[in-house]
C-alpha atoms as a PDB file:
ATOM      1  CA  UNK A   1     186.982  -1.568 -69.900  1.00  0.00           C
ATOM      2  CA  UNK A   2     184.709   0.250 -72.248  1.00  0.00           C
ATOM      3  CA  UNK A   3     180.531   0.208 -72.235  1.00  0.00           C
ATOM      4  CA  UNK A   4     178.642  -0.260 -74.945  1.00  0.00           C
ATOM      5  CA  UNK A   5     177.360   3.132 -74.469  1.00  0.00           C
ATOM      6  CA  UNK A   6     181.169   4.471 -74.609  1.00  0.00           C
ATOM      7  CA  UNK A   7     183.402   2.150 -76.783  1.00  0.00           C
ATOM      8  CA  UNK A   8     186.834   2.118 -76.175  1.00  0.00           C
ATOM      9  CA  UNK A   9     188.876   4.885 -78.156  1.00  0.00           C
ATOM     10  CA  UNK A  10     190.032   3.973 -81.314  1.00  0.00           C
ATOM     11  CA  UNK A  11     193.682   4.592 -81.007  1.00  0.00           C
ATOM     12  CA  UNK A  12     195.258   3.496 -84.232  1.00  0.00           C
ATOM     13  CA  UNK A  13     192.399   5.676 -86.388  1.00  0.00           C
ATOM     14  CA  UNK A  14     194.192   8.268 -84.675  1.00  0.00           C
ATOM     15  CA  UNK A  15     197.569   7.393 -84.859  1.00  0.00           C
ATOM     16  CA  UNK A  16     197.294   7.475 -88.231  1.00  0.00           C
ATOM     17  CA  UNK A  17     194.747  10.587 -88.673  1.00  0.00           C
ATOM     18  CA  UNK A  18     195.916  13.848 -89.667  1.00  0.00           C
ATOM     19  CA  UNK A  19     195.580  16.033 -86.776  1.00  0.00           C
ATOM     20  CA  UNK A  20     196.821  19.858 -85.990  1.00  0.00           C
ATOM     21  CA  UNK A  21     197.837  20.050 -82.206  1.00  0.00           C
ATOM     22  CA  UNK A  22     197.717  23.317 -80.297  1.00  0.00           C
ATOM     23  CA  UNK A  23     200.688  23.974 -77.314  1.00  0.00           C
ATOM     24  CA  UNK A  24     199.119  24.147 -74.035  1.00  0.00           C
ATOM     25  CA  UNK A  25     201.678  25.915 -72.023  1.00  0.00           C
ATOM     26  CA  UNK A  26     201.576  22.674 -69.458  1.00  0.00           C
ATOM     27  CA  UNK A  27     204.406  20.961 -69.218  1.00  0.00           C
ATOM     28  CA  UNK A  28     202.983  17.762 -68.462  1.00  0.00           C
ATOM     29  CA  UNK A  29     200.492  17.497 -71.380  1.00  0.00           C
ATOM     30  CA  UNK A  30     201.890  20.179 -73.725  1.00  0.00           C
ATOM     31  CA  UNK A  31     199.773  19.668 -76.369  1.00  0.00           C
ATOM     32  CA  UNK A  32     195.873  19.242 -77.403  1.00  0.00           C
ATOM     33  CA  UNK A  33     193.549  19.164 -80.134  1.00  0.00           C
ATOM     34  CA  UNK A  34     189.991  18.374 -80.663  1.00  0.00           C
ATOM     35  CA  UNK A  35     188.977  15.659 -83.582  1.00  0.00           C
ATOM     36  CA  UNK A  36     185.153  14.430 -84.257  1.00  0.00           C
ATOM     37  CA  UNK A  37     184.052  15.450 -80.883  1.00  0.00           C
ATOM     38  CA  UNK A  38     186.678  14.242 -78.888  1.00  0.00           C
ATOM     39  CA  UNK A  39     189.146  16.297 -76.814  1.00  0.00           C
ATOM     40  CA  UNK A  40     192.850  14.492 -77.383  1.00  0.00           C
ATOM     41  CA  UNK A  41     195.836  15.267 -75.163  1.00  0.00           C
ATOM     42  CA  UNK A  42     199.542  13.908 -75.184  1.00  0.00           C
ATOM     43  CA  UNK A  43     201.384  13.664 -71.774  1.00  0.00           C
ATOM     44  CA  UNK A  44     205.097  13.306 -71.410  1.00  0.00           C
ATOM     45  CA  UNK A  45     205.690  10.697 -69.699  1.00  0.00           C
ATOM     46  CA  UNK A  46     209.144   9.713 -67.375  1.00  0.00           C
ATOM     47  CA  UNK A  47     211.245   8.375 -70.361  1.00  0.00           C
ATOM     48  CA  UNK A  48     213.155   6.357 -70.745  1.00  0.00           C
ATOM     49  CA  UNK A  49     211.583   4.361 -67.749  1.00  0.00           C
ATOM     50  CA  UNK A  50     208.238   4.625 -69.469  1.00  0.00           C
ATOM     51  CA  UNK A  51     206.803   5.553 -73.287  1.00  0.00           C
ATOM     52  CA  UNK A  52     208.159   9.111 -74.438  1.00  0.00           C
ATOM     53  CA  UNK A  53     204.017  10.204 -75.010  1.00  0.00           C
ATOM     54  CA  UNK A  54     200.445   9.014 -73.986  1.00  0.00           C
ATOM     55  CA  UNK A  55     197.590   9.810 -76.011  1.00  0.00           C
ATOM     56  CA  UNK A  56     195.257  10.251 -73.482  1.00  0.00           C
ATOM     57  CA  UNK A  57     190.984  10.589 -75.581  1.00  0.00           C
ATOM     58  CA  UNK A  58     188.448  12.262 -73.692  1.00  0.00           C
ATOM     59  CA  UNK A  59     190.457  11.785 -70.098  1.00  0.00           C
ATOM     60  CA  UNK A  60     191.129   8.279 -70.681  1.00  0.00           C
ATOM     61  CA  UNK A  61     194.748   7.050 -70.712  1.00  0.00           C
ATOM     62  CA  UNK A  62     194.541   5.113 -74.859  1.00  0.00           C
ATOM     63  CA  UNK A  63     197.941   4.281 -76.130  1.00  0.00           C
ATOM     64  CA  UNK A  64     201.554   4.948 -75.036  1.00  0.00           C
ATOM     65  CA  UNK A  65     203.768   5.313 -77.660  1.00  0.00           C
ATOM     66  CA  UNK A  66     207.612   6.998 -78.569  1.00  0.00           C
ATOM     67  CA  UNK A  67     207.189   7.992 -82.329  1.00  0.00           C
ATOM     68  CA  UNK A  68     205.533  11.043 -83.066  1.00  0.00           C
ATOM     69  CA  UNK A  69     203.043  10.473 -85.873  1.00  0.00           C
ATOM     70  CA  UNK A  70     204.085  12.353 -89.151  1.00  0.00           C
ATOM     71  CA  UNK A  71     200.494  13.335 -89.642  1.00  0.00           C
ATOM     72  CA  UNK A  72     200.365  15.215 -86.573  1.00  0.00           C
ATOM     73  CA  UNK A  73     201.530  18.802 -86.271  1.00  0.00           C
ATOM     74  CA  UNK A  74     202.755  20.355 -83.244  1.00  0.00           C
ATOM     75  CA  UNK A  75     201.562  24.056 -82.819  1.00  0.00           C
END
């Protein structure tokens, strides 16, 4: 549950946000990318028993999801 002081991320802003991800050589959460102050990573994740991805915002698990945005470009 988010604070007051911390609101909860707003996932589907950045779902839909244009965003340029860098490769971070770890296989777990291969890439990241840093957008208004927040560091955003993806993790793979043990598809097909779970999502493909998780957007994880700041070290917070925020959305699992199987579709990579078209907005967002791997580096």
């Amino acid at each position: 549950m988010a604070s007051a002081a911390q609101p909860a991320p707003d996932y589907r802003a950045l779902l839909e946000s244009s965003i340029s991800w860098s490769a971070t050589g770890d296989l777990d959460t291969p890439w990241r990318a840093v957008l208004s102050g927040q560091t955003l990573t993806v993790r793979m994740n043990d598809f097909p028993d779970e999502a493909l991805y998780t957007l994880i915002v700041d070290g917070k698990a925020a959305h699992d999801f199987d579709d990579w945005p078209a907005r967002w470009m791997r580096g």
